[in-house]
Protein backbone atom coordinates (compact mmCIF):
# COMPACT_ATOMS: atom_id res chain seq x y z
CA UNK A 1 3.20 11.12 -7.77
CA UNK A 2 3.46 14.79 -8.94
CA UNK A 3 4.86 15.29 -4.72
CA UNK A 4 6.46 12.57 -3.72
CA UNK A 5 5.66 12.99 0.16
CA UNK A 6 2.37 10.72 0.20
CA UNK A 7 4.06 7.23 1.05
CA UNK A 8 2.50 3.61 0.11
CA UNK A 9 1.35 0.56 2.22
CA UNK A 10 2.96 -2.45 3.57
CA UNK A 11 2.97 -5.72 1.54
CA UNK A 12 2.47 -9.01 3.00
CA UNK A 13 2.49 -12.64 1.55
CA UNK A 14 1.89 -16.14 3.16
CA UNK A 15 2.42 -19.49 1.70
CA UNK A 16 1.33 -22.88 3.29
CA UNK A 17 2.84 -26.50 2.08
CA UNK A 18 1.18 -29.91 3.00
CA UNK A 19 5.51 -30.98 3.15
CA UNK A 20 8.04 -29.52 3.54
CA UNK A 21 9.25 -27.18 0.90
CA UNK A 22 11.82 -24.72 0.15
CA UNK A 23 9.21 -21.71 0.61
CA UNK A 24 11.48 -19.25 1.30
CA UNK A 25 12.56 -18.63 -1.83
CA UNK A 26 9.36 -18.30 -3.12
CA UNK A 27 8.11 -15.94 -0.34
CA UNK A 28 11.34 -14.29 -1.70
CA UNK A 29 10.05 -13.75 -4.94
CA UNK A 30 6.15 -12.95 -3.68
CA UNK A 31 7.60 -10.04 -1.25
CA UNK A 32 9.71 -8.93 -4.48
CA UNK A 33 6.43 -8.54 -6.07
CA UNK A 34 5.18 -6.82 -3.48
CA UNK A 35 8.58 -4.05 -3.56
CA UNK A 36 6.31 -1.05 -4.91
CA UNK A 37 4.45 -0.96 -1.34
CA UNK A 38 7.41 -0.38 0.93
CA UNK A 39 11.26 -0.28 0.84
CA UNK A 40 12.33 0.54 3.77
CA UNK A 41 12.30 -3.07 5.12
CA UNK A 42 11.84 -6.82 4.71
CA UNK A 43 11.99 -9.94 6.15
CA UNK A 44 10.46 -13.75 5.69
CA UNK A 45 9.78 -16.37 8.69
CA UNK A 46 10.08 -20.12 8.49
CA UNK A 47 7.74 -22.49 10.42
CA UNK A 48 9.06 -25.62 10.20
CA UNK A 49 7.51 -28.23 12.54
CA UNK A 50 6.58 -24.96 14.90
CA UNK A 51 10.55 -23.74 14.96
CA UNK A 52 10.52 -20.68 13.43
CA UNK A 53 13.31 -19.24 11.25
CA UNK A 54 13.70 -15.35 10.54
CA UNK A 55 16.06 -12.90 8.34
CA UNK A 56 15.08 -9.58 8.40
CA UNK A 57 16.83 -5.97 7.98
CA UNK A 58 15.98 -2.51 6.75
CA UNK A 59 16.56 -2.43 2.59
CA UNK A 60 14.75 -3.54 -0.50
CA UNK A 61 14.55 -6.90 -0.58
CA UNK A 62 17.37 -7.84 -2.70
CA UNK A 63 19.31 -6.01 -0.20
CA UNK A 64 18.15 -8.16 3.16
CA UNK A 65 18.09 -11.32 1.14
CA UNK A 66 21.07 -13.09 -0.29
CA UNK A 67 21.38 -16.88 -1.42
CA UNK A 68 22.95 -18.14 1.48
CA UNK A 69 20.72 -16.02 3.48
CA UNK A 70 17.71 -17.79 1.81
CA UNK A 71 19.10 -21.22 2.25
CA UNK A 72 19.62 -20.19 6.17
CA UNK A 73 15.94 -20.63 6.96
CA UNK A 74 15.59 -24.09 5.67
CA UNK A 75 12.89 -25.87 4.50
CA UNK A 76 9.37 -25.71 6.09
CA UNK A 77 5.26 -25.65 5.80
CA UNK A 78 4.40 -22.11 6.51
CA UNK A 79 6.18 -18.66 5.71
CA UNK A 80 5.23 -15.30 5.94
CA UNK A 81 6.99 -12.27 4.28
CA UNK A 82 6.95 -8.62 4.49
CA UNK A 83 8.05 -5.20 2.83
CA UNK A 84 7.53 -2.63 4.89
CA UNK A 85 7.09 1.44 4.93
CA UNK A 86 6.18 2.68 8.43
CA UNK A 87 2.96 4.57 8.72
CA UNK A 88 3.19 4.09 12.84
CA UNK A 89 6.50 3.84 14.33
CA UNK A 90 10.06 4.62 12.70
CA UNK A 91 11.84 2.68 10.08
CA UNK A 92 13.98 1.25 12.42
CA UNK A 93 15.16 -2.43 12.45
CA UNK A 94 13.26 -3.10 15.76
CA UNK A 95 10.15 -2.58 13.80
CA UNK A 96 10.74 -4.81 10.62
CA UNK A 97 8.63 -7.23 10.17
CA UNK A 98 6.87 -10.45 10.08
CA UNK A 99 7.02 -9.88 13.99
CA UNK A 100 8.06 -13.22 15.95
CA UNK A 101 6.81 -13.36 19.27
CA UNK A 102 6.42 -16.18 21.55
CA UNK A 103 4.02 -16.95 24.09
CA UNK A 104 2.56 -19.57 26.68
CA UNK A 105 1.33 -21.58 23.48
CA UNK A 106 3.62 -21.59 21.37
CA UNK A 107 5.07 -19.04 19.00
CA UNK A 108 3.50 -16.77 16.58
CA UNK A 109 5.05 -14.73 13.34
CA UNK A 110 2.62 -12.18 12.08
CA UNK A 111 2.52 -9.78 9.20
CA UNK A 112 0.21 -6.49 8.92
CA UNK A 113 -0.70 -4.00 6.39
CA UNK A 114 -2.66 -1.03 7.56
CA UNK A 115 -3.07 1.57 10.25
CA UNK A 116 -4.83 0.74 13.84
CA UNK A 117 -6.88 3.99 14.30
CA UNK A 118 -7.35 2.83 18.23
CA UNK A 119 -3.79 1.07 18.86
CA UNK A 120 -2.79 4.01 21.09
CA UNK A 121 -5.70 3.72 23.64
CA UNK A 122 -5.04 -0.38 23.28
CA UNK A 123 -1.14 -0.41 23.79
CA UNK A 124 -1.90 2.11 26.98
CA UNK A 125 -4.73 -0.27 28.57
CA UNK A 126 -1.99 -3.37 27.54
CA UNK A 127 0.84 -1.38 29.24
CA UNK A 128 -1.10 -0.77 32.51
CA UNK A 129 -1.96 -4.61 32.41
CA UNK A 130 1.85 -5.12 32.25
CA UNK A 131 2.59 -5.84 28.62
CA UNK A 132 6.67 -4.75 27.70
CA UNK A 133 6.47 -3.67 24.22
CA UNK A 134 9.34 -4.19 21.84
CA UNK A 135 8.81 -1.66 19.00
CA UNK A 136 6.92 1.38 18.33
CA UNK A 137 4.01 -0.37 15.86
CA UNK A 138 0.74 -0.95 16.11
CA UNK A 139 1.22 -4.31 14.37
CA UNK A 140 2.47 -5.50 17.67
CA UNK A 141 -0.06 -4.01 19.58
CA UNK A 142 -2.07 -6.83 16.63
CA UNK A 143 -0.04 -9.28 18.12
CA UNK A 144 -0.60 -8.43 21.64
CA UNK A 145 -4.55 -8.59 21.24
CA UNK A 146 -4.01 -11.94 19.24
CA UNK A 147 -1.92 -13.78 21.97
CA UNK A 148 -4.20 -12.66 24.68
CA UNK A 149 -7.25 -14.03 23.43
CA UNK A 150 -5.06 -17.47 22.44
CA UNK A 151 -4.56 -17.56 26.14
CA UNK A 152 -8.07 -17.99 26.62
CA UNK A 153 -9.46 -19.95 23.92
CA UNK A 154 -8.72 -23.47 21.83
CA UNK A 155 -7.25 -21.98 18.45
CA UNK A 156 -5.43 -19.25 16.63
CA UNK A 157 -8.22 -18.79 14.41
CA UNK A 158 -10.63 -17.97 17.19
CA UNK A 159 -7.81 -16.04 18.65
CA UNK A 160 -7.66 -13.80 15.70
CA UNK A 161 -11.52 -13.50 15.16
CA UNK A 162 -11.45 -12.49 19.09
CA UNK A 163 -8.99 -9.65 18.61
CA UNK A 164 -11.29 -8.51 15.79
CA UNK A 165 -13.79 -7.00 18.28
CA UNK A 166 -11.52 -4.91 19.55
CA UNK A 167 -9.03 -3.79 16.36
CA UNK A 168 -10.75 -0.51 14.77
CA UNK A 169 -9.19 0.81 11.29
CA UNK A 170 -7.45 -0.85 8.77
CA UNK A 171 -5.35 -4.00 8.85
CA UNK A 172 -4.61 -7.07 6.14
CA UNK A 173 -3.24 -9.81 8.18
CA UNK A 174 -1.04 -13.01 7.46
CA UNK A 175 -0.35 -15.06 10.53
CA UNK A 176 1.78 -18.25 11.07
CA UNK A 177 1.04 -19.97 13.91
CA UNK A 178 3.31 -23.35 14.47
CA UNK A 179 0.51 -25.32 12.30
CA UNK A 180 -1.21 -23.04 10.47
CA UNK A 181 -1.43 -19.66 8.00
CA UNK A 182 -4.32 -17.59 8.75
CA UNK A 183 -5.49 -14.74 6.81
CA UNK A 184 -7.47 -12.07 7.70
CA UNK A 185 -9.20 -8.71 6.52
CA UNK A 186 -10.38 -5.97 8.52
CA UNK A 187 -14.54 -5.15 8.34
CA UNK A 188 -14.24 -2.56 6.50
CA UNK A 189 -11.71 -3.64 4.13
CA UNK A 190 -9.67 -0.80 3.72
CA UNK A 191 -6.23 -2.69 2.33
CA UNK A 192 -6.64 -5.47 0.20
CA UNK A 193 -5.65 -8.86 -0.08
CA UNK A 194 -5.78 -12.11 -1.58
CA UNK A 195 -5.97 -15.89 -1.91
CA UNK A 196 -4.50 -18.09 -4.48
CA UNK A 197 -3.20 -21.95 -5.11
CA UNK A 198 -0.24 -23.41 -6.71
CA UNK A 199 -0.42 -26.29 -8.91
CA UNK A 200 1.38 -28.70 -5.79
CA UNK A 201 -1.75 -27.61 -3.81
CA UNK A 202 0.04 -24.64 -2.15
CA UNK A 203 -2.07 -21.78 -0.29
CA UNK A 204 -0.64 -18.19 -1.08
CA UNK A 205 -2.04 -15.15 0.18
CA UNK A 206 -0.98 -11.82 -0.62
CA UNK A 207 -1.21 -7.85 -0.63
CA UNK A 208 -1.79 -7.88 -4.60
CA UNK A 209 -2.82 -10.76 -7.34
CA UNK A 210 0.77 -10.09 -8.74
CA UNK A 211 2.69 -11.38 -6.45
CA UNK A 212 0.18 -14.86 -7.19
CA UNK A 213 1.68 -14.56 -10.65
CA UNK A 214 4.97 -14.08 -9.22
CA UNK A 215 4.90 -17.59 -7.37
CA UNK A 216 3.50 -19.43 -10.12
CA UNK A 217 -0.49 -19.36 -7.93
CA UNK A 218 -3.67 -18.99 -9.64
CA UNK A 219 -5.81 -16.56 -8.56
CA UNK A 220 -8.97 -18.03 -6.23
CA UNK A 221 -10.50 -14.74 -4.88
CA UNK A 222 -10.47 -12.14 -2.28
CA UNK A 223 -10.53 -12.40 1.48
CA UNK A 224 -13.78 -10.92 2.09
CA UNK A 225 -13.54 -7.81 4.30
CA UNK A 226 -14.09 -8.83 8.14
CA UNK A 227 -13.08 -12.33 7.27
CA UNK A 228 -10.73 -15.00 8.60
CA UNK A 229 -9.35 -17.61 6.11
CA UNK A 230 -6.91 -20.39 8.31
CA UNK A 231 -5.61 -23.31 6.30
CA UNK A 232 -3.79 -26.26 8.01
CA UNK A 233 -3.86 -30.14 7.89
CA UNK A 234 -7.30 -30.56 8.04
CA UNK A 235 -7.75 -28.15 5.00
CA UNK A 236 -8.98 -24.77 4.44
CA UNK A 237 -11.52 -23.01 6.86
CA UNK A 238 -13.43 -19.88 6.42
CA UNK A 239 -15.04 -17.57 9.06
CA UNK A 240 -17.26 -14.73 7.78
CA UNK A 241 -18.51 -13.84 11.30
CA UNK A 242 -16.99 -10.47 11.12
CA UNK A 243 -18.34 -10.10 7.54
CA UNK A 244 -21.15 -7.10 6.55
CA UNK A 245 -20.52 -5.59 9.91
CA UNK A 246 -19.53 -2.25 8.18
CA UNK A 247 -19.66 -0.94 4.87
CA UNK A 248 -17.12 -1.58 2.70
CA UNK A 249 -14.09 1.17 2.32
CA UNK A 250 -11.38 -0.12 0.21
CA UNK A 251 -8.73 2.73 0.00
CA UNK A 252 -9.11 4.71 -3.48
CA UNK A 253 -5.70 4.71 -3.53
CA UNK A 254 -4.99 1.06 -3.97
CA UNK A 255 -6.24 1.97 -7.79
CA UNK A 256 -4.84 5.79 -7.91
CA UNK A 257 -1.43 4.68 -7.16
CA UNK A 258 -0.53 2.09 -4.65
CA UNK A 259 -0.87 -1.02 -6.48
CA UNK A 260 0.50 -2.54 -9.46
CA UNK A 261 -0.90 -1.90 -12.90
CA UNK A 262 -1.11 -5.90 -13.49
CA UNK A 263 -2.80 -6.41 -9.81
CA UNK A 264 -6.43 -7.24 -10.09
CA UNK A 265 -8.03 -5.88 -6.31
CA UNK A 266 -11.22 -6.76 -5.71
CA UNK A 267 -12.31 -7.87 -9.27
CA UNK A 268 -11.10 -4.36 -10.49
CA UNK A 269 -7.79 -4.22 -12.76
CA UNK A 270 -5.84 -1.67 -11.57
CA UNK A 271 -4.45 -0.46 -15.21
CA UNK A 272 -8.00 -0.19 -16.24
CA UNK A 273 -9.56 1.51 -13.25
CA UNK A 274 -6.46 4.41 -13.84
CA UNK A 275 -7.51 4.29 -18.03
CA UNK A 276 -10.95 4.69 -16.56
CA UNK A 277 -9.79 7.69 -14.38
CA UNK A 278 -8.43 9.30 -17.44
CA UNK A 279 -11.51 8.91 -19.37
CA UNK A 280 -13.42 10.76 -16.80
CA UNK A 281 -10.79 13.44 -16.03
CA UNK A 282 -11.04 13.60 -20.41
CA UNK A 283 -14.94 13.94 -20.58
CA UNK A 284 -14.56 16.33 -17.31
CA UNK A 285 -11.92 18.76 -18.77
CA UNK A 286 -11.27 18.67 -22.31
CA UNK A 287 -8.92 21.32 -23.78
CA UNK A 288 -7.19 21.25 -27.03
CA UNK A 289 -3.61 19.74 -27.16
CA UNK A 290 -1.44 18.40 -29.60
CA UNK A 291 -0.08 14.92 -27.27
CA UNK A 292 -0.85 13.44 -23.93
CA UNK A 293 1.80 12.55 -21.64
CA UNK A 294 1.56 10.82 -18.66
CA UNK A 295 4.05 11.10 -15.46
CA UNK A 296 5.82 7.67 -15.12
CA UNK A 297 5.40 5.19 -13.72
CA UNK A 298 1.02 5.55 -12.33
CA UNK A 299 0.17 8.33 -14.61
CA UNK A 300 0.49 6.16 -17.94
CA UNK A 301 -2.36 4.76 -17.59
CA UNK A 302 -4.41 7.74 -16.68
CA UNK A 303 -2.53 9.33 -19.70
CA UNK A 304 -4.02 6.79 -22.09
CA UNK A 305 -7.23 6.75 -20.51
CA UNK A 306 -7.53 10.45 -21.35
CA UNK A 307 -5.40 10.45 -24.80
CA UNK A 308 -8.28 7.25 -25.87
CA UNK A 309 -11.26 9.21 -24.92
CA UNK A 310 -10.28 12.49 -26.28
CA UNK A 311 -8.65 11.56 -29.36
CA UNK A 312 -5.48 13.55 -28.45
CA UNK A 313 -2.79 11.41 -29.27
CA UNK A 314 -0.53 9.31 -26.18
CA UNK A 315 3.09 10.07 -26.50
CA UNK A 316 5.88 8.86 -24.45
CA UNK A 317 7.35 12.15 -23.45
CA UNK A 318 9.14 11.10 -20.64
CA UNK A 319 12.08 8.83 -19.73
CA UNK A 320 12.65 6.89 -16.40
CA UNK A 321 15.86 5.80 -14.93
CA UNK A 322 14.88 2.56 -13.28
CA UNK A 323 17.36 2.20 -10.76
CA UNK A 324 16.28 4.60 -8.80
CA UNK A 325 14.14 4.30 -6.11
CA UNK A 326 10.90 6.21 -6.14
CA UNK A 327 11.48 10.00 -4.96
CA UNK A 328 9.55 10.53 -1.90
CA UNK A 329 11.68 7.72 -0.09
CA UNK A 330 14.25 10.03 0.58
CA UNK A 331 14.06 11.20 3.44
CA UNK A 332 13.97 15.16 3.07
CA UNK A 333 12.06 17.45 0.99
CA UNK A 334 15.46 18.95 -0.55
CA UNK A 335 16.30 15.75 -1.28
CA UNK A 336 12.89 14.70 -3.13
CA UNK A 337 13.64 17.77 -5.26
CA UNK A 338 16.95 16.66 -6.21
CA UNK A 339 16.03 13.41 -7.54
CA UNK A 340 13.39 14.19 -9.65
CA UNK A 341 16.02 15.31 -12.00
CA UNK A 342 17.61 11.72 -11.86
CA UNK A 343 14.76 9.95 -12.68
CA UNK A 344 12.85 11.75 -15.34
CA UNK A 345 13.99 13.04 -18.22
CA UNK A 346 11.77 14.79 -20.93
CA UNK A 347 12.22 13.48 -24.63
CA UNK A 348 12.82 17.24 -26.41
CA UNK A 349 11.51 15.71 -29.70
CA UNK A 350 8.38 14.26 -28.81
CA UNK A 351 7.81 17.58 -26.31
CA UNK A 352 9.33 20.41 -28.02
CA UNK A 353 6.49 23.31 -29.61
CA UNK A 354 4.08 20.95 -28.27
CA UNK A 355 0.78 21.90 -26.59
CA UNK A 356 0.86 19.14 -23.80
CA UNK A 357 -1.84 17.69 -21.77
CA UNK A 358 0.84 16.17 -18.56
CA UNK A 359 -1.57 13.47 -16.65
CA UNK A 360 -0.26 12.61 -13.23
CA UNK A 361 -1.99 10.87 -10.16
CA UNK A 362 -2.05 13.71 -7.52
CA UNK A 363 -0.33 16.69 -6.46
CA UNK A 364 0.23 16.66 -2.48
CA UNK A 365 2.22 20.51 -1.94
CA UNK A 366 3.09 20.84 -5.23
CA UNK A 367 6.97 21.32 -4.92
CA UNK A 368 8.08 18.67 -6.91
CA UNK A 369 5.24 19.19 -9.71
CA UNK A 370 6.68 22.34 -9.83
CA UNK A 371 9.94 20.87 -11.21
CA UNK A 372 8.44 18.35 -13.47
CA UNK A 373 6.49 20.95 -14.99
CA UNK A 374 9.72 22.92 -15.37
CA UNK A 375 11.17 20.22 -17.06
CA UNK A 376 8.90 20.02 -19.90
CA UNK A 377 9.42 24.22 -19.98
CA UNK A 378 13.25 23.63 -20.29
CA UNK A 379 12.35 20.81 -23.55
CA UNK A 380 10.34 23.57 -25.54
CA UNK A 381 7.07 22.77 -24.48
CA UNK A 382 4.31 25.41 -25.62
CA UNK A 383 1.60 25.30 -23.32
CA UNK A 384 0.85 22.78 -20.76
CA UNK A 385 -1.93 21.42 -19.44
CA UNK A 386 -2.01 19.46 -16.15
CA UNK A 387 -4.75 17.05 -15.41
CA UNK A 388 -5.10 15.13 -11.95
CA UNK A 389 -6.40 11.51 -11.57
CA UNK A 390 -6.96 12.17 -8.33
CA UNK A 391 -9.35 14.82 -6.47
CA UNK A 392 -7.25 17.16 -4.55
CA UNK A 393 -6.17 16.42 -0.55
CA UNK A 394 -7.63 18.26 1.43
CA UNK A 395 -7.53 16.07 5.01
CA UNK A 396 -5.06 13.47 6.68
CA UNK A 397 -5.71 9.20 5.96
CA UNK A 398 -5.82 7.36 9.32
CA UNK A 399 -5.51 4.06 7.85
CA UNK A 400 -2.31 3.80 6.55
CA UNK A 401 -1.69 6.51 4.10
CA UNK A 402 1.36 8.62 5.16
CA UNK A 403 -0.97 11.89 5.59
CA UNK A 404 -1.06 12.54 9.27
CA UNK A 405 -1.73 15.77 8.97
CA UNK A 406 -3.98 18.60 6.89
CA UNK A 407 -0.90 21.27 7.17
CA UNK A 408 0.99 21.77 3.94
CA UNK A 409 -1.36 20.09 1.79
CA UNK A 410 -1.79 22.87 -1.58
CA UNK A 411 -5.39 22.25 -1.79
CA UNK A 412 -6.19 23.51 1.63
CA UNK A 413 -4.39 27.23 1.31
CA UNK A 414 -4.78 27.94 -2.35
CA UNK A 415 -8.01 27.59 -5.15
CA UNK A 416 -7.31 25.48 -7.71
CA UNK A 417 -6.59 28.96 -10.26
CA UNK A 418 -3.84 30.04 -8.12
CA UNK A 419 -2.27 25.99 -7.58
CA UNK A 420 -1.63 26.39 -11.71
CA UNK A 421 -0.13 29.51 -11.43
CA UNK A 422 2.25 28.29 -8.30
CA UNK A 423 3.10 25.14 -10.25
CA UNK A 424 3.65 27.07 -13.71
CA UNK A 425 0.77 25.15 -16.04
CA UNK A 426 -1.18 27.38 -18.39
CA UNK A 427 -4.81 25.37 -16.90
CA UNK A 428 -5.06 22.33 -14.37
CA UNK A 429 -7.93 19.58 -13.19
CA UNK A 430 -8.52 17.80 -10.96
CA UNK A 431 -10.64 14.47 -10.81
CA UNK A 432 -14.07 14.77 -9.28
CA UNK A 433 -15.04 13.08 -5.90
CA UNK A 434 -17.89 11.44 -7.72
CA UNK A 435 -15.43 10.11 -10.52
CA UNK A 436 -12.85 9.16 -7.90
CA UNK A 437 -16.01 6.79 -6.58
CA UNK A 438 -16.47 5.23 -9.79
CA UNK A 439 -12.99 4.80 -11.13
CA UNK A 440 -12.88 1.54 -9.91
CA UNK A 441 -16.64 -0.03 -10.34
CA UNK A 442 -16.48 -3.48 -9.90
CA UNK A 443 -14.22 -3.09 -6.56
CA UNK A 444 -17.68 -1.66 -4.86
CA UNK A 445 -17.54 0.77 -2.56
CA UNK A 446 -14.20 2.93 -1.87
CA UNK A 447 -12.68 5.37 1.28
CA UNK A 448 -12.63 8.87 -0.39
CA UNK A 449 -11.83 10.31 2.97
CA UNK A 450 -9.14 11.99 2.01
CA UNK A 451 -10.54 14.00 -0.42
CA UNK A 452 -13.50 14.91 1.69
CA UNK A 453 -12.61 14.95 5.69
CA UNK A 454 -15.96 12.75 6.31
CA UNK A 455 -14.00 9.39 7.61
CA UNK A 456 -15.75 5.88 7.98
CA UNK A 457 -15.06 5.12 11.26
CA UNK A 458 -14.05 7.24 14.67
CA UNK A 459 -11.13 9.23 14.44
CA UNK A 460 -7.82 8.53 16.79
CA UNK A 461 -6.86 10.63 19.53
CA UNK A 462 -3.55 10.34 18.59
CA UNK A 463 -2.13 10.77 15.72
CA UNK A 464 1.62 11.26 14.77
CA UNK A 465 3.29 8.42 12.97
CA UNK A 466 5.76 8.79 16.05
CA UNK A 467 3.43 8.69 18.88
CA UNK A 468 4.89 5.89 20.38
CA UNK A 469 8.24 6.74 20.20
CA UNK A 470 6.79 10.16 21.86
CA UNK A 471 5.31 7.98 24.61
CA UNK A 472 8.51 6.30 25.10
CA UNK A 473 10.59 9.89 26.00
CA UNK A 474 7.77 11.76 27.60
């Protein structure tokens, strides 16, 4: 991202064996899959025989997980992994997931991706009812909603489809309960997620189709949005009751950034939705350039997508130390500046007397544009041109995108003339609303909310990623 301060999802994964199996390893390698959509945490549960098993720590997941910590949980017939970055509550270890939590029927481990836009009024109406509360997410306030209805009815499945009524926003879920993996997908279907089999008959679901590939699964489909997959000993059971209750909203940014290039979400391949963004952002502003260049690692594709449609040629202008983490995960904006140095590095050759046509996904307050931009400046480049295969921000994401506010966002206090001249390009574009739509055209429908301010559903009283923790010391 041209400003590294715009933060990804959580990734989840599930896997359910008719014997016992050494699953945790290949959760292991499903969550590693998954390491592009969060890195501050991770952690895998083992259900075997309804005795759960859990490692989990803050760290990448080659950090948390070690051979011997692997062979700790044992075999089993259920697991359920997570990599987490915290849209609500801190990045503390109380709040890594899957969440374990045991009740009057049993135990539950439970794994969310997405952003409650009602879990403060629920966790206040659950704390006057009693409820102690053990982190600061609203993935427990999930869990709370879950375990109440199990109380009162004959199976986790129903359970979950009961907690459904009340859960507004977005949330992909995977769910072990002592027996069984359930799956499910919030109405609106803001975050995706996915089903797949292994050739031993092993049910995987996941965050992205490449962390199937990554456990040796074929692909079988998406959960629908609003539905409720559960698979167990007598099979595999679907439950669409919750489905075409709202139109779909899958998050625009799933194919602008968030997801892997080699992911497939919602019959849409994510390289060629961002190639497809390109081509617009080409057929909306053309200029005349010697090379295209695109911004490592999710402008690339956007790059080629414009350099194809154009006839500019694609050049590799930039290269990326890969063992670095991405930018924005630091944790201060001075910080975020210093790295970009570390990371990217311009290729003088292929830049040098150049007129250069620089293709990234979005610019959030431009600061750390700024510097890539000055990068290319320091390798010779003579002119630059920045295109954007995004439209710009202009309003906060309540469903999991770290934007929890409008203030600081470049697009709000400055036109779109004086953004060039602040980040130092000789002309800049950005992708159109109406593009942004149909980047992604066999996904269907997409949340553009962002870019617009008009949101899909109601919008939360509270707000701040921290609100609980603010609850807590008030």
């Amino acid at each position: 991202m041209s400003d590294r301060h715009i933060h990804e999802e959580c990734g989840v994964f599930g896997i359910y064996s008719g014997k016992p199996s050494e699953l945790a390893a290949l959760t292991y390698f499903g969550i590693y899959a998954l390491q592009h959509r969060g890195q501050e945490s991770a952690g895998i549960v083992v259900c075997s025989d309804g005795v759960f098993s859990s490692v989990k720590s803050t760290g990448l997941v080659s950090e948390v997980f070690s051979a011997e910590r692997l062979k700790s949980l044992g075999e089993g017939n259920i697991s359920v992994g997570h990599v987490r970055y915290a849209t609500t509550g801190s990045d503390s270890a109380q709040n890594v997931q899957p969440l374990l939590i045991n009740h009057g029927k049993g135990s539950m481990a439970l794994a969310h991706n997405g952003n409650l836009t009602n879990s403060y009024e629920l966790r206040s109406e659950l704390e006057n009812n009693g409820a102690i509360f053990h982190t600061t997410t609203d993935s427990e306030v999930i869990a709370y909603m879950i375990v109440q209805e199990r109380l009162r009815c004959g199976s986790i499945e129903e359970a979950v489809s009961r907690a459904m009524d009340r859960l507004d926003g977005a949330y992909s879920l995977v769910i072990s309960s002592p027996s069984k993996l359930i799956a499910a997908r919030d109405p609106h279907g803001f975050r995706p997620l996915c089903m797949g089999r292994r050739k031993d008959g092993s049910i995987v679901f996941a965050s992205e189709s490449c962390s199937l590939d990554a456990v040796g699964a074929a692909f079988e489909r998406d959960i629908e949005p609003g539905e409720v997959v559960t698979v167990g000993g007598d099979g595999l059971r679907a439950d669409r009751s919750h489905c075409g209750k709202c139109p779909k909203q899958l998050c625009v940014f799933e194919f602008i950034y968030f997801s892997r290039p080699d992911s497939v979400i919602d019959g849409e391949n994510v390289s060629l939705a961002r190639q497809t963004a390109g081509a617009f952002l080409a057929q909306e502003h053309p200029v005349g350039a010697d090379i295209v260049v695109g911004v490592p690692d999710s402008g690339l594709d956007a790059a080629l997508g414009y350099a194809k449609a154009s006839g500019i040629p694609y050049a590799i202008g930039f290269t990326k130390n890969k063992y670095i983490g991405r930018t924005f995960i630091t944790p201060t904006q001075s910080e975020r500046e210093s790295g970009v140095d570390i990371k990217l590095n311009p290729i003088v050759p292929v830049i040098a007397g150049k007129r250069v046509v620089l293709i990234d996904d979005s610019i959030v307050r431009g600061t750390t544009c700024r510097k890539t931009i000055g990068l290319l400046r320091r390798a010779g480049a003579a002119e630059i041109h920045m295109r954007v295969s995004a439209p710009p921000f202009i309003a906060p994401c309540f469903y999991g995108t770290d934007i929890e506010n409008a203030e600081g966002l470049i697009a709000n206090n400055h036109s779109v003339e004086e953004i060039a001249k602040i980040i130092g390009v000789d002309s800049l574009g950005y992708l159109s609303k109406e593009h942004a739509k149909q980047m992604a055209g066999k996904a269907g429908s997409v949340c553009t909310a962002c870019f617009s301010g008009k949101y899909p559903t109601k919008i939360p009283e509270k707000t701040a990623k921290n609100r609980f923790e603010l609850k807590i010391h008030r």
